[in-house]
N, C-alpha and C. Protein backbone atom coordinates (compact mmCIF):
# COMPACT_ATOMS: atom_id res chain seq x y z
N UNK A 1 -191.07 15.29 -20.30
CA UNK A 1 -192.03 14.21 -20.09
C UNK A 1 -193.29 14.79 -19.47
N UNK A 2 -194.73 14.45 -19.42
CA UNK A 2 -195.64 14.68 -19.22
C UNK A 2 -197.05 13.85 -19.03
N UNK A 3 -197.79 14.16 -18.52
CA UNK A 3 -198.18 13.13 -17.75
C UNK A 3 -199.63 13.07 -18.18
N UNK A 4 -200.32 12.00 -18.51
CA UNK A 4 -202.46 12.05 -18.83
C UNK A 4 -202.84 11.08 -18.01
N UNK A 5 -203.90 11.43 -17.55
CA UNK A 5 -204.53 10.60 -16.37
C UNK A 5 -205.93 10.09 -16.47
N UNK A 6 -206.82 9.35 -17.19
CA UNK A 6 -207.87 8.97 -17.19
C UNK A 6 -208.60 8.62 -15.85
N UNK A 7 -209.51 8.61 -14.97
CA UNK A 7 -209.70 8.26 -14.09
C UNK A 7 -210.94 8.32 -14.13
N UNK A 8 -211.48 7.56 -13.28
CA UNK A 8 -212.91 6.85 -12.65
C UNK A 8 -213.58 6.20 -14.28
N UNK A 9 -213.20 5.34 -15.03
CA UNK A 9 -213.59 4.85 -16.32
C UNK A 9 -214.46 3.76 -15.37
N UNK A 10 -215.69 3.81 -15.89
CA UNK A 10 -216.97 2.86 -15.10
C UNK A 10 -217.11 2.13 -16.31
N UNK A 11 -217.13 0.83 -15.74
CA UNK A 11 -217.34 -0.12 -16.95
C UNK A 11 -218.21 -1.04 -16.21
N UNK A 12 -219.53 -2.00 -17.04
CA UNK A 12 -220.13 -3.28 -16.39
C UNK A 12 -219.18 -4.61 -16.82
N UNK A 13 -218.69 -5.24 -16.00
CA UNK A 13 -218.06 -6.71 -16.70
C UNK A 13 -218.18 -7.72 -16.24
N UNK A 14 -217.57 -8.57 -16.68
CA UNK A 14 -218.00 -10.20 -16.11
C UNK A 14 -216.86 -11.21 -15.70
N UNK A 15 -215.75 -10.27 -14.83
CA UNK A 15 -214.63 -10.46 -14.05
C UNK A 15 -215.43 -11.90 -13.01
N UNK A 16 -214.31 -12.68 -12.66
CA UNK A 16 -213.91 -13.19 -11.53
C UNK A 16 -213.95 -14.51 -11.95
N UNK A 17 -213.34 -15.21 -10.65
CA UNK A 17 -213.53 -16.73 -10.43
C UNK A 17 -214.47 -17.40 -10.42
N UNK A 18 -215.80 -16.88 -9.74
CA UNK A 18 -216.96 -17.47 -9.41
C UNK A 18 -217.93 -17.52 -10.58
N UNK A 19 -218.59 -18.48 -10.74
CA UNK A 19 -218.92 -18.45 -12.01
C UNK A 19 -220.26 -17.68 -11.70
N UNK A 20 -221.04 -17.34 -10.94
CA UNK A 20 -222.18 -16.31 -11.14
C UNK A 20 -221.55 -14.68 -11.14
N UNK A 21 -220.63 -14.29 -11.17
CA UNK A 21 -219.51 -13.54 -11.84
C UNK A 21 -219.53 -13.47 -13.10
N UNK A 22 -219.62 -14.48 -13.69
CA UNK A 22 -219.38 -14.35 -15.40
C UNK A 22 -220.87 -14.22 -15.94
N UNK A 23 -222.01 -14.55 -15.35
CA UNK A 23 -223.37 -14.00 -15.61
C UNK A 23 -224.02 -13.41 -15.12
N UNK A 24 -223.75 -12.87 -13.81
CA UNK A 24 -224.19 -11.84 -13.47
C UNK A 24 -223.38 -10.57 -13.13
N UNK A 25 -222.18 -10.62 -13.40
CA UNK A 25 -221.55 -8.89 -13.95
C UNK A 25 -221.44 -8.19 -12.35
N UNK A 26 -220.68 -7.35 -12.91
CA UNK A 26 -220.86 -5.99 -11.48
C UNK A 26 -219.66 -4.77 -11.99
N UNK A 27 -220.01 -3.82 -11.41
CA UNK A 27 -219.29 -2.83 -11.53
C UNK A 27 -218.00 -2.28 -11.37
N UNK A 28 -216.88 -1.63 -12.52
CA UNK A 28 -215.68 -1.75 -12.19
C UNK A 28 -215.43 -0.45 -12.76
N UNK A 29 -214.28 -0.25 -12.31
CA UNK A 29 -213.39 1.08 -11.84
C UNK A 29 -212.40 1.33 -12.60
N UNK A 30 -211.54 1.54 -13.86
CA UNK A 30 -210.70 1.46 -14.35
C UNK A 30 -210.14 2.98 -14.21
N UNK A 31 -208.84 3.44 -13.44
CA UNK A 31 -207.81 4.65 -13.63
C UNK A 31 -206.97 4.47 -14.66
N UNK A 32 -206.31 5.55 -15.80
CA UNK A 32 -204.72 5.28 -15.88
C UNK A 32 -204.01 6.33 -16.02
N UNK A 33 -202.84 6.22 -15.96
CA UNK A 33 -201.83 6.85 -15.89
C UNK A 33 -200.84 6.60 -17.58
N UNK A 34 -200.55 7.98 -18.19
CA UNK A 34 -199.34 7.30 -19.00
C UNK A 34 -198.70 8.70 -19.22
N UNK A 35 -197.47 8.39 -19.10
CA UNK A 35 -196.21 9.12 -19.48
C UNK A 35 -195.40 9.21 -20.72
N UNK A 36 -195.56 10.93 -21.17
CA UNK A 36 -195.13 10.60 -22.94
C UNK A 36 -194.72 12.06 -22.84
N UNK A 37 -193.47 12.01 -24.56
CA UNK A 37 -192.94 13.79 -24.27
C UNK A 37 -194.63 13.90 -24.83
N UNK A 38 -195.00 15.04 -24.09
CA UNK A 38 -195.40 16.26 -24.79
C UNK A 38 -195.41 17.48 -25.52
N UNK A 39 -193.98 17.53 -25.24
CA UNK A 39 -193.53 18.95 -26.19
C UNK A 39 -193.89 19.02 -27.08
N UNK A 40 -193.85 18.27 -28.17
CA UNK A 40 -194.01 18.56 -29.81
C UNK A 40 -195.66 18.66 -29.27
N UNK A 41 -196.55 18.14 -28.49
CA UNK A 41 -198.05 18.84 -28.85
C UNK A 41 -198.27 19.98 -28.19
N UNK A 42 -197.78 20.03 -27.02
CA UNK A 42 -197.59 21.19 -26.48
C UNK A 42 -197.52 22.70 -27.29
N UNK A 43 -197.21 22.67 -28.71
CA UNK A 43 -196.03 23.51 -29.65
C UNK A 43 -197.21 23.49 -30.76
N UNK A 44 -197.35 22.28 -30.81
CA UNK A 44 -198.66 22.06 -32.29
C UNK A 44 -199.96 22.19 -32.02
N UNK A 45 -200.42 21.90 -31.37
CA UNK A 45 -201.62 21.95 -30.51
C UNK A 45 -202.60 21.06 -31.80
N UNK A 46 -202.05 19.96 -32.16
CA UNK A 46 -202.52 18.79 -32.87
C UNK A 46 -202.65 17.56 -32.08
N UNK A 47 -204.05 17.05 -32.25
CA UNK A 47 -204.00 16.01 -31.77
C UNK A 47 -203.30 14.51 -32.28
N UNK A 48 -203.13 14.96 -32.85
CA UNK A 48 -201.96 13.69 -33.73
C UNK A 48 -200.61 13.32 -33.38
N UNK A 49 -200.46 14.66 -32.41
CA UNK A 49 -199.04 14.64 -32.10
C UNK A 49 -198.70 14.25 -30.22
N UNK A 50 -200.25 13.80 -29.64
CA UNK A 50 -200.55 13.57 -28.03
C UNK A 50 -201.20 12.37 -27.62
N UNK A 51 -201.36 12.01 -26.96
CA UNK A 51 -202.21 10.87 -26.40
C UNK A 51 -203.64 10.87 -26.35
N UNK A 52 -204.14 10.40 -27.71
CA UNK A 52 -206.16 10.48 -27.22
C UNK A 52 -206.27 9.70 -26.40
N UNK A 53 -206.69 10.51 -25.83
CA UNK A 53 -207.54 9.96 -24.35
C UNK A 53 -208.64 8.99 -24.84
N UNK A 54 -209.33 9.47 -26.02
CA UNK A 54 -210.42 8.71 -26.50
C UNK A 54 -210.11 7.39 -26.86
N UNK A 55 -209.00 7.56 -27.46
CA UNK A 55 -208.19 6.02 -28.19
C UNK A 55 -207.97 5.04 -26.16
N UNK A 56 -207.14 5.87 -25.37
CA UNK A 56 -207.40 5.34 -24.08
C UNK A 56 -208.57 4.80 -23.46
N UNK A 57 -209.76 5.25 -23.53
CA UNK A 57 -210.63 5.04 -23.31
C UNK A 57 -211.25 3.65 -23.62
N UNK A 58 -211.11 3.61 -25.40
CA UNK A 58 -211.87 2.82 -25.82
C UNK A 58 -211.00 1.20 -25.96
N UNK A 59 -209.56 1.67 -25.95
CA UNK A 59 -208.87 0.17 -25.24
C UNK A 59 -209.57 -0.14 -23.70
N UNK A 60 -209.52 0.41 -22.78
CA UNK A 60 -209.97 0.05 -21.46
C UNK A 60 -211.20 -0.75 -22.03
N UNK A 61 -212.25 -0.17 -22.42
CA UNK A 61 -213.87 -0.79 -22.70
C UNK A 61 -213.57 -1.99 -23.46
N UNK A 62 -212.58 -1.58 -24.39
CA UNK A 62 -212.67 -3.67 -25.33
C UNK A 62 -211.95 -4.41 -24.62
N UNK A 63 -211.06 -4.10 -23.72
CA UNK A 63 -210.39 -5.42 -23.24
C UNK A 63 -211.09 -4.88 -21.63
N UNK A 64 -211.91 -4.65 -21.17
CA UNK A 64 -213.07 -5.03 -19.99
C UNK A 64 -213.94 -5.94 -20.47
N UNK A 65 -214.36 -6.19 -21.84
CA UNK A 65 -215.26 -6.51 -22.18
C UNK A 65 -215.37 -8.07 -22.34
N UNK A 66 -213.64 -8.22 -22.78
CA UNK A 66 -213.35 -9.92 -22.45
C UNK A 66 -212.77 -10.58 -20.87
N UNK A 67 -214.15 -11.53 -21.00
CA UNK A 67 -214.33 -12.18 -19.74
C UNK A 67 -212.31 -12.62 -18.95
N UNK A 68 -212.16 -12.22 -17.90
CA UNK A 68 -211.26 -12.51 -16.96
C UNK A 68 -211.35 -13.43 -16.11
N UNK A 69 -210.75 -14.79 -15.32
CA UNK A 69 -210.87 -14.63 -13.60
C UNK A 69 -210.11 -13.94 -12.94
N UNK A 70 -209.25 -13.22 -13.56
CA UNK A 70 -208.12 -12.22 -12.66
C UNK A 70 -207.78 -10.81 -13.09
N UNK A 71 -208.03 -10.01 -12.11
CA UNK A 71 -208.00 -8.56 -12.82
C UNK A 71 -206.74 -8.48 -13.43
N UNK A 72 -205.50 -8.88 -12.77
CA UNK A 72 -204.54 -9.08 -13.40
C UNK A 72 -204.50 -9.03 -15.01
N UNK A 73 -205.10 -10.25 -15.27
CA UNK A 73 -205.01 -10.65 -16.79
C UNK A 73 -205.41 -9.52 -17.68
N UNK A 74 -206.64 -8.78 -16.90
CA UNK A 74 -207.18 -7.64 -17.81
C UNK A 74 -206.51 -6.57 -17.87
N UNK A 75 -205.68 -6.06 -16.60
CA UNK A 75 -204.78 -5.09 -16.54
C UNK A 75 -203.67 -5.08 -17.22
N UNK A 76 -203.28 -6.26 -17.63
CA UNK A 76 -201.78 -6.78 -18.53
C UNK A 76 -202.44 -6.29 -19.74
N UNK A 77 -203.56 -6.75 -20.17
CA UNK A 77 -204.17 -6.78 -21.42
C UNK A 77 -204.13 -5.08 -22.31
N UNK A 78 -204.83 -4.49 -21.05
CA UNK A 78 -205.06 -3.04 -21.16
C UNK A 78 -203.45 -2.35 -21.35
N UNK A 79 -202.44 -2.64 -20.64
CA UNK A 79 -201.41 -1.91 -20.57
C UNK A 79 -200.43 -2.45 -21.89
N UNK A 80 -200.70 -3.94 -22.22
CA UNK A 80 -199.48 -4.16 -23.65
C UNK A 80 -200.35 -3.16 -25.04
N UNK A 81 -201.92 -3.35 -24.73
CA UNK A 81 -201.97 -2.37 -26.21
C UNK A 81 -201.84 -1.05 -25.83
N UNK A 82 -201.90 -0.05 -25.03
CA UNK A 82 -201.63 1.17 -25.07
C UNK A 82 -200.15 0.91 -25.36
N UNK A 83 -199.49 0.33 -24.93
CA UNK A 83 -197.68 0.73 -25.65
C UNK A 83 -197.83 -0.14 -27.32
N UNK A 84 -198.54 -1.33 -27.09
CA UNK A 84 -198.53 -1.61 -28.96
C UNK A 84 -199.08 0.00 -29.84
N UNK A 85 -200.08 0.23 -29.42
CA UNK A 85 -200.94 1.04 -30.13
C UNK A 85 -200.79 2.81 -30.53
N UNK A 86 -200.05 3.33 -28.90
CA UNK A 86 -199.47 4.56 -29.09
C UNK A 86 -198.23 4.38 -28.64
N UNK A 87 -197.68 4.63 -30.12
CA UNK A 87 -195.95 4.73 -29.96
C UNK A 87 -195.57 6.12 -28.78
N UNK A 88 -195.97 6.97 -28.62
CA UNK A 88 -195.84 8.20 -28.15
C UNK A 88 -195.38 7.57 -26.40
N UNK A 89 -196.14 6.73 -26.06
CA UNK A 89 -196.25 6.71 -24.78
C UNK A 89 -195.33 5.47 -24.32
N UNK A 90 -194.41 6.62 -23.11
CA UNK A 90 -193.32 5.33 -22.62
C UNK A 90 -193.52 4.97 -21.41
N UNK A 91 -194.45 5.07 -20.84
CA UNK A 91 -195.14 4.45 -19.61
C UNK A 91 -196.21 4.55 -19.50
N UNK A 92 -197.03 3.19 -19.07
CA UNK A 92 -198.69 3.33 -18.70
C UNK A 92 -198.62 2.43 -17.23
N UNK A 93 -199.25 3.42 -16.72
CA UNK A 93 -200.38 2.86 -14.87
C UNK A 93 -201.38 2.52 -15.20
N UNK A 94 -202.14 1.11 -14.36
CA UNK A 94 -203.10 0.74 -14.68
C UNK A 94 -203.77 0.66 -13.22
N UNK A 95 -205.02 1.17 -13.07
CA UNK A 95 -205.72 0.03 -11.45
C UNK A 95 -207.32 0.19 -12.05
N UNK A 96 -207.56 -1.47 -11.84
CA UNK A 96 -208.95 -1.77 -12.14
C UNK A 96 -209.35 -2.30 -11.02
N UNK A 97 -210.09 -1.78 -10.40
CA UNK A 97 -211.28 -1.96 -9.06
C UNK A 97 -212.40 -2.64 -9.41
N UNK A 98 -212.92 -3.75 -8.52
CA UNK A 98 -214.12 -4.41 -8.71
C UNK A 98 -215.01 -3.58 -7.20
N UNK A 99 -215.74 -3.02 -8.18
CA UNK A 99 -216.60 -2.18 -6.67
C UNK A 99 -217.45 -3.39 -6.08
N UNK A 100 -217.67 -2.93 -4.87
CA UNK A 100 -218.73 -4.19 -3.87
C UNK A 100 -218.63 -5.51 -4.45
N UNK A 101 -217.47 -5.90 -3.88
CA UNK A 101 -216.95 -7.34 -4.50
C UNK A 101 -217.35 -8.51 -3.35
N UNK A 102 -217.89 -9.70 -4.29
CA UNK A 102 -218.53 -10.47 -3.20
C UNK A 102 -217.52 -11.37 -2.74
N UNK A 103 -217.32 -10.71 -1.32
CA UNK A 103 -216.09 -11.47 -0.53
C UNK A 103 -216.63 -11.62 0.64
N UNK A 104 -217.81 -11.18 0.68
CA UNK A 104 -218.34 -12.01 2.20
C UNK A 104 -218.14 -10.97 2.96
N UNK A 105 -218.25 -9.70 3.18
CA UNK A 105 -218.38 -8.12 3.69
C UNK A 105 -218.23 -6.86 3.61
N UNK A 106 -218.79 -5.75 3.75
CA UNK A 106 -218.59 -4.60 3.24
C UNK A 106 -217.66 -3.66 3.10
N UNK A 107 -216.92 -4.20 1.66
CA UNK A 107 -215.62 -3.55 1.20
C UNK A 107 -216.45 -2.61 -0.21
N UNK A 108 -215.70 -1.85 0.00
CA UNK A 108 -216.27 -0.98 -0.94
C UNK A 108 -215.55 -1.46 -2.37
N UNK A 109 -214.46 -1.55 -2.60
CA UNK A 109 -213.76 -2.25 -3.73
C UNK A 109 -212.44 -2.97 -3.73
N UNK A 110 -212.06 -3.87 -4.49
CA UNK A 110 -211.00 -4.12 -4.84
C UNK A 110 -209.82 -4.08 -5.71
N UNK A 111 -208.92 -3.40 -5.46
CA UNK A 111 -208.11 -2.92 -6.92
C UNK A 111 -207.08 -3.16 -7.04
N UNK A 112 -206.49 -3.70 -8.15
CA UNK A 112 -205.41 -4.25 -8.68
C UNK A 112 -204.19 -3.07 -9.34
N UNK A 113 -203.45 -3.04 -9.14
CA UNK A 113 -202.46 -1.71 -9.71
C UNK A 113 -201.26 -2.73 -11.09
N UNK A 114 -201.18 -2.26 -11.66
CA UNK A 114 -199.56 -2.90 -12.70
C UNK A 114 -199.51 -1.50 -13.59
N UNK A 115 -197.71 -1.37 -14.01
CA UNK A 115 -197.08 -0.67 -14.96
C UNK A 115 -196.57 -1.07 -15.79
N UNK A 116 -196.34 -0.98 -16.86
CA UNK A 116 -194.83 -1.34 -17.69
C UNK A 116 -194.42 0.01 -18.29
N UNK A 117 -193.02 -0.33 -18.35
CA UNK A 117 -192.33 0.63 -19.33
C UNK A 117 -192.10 0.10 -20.84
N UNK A 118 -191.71 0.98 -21.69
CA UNK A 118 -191.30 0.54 -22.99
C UNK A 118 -190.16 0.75 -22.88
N UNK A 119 -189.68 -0.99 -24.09
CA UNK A 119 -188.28 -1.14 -23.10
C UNK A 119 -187.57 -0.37 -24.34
């Protein structure tokens, strides 16, 4: 088993409850984590046979892109298509951070963590 780690994915979105949230946007933080054999790419040194990161990537950006009030919802979102999408991978970590989140004082961010396995 082996391990890919995307981290600090900066995205603009239009997260939250508050509705000047959904038009005026702010900055977010997306990490992940996913767990898959690697051997066979390890051996091939094909990308066909590993986890694109790029394909990772560009799930995070389309499902940031639809409006949330709960990071939750977006983090569920993000983690069922990486297991729909790459069979390879039997676990994904998710944490999406809302940087300088308006909560009424200076927190630098807020971040939400979820996993699933493939069952």
């Amino acid at each position: 088993m082996g391990t890919i780690k995307v981290k600090n994915i900066r995205v603009y979105a239009y997260h939250g409850c508050m509705v000047e949230e959904g038009k005026i946007g702010s900055d977010y933080r997306v990490d992940l984590t996913v767990k898959a054999d690697l051997s066979k790419s390890a051996l091939s040194d094909n990308l066909e046979d590993t986890v694109d990161y790029v394909h990772l990537n560009s799930i995070v950006k389309q499902e940031m892109a639809i409006r949330s009030k709960l990071l939750e919802g977006v983090a569920k979102r993000i983690l069922d298509r990486i297991l729909l999408e790459i069979p390879i991978v039997k676990m994904a970590e998710v944490a999406v951070s809302k940087l300088n989140p308006p909560i009424g004082g200076n927190v630098a961010m807020v971040t939400i963590e979820m996993s699933k396995k493939r069952n």
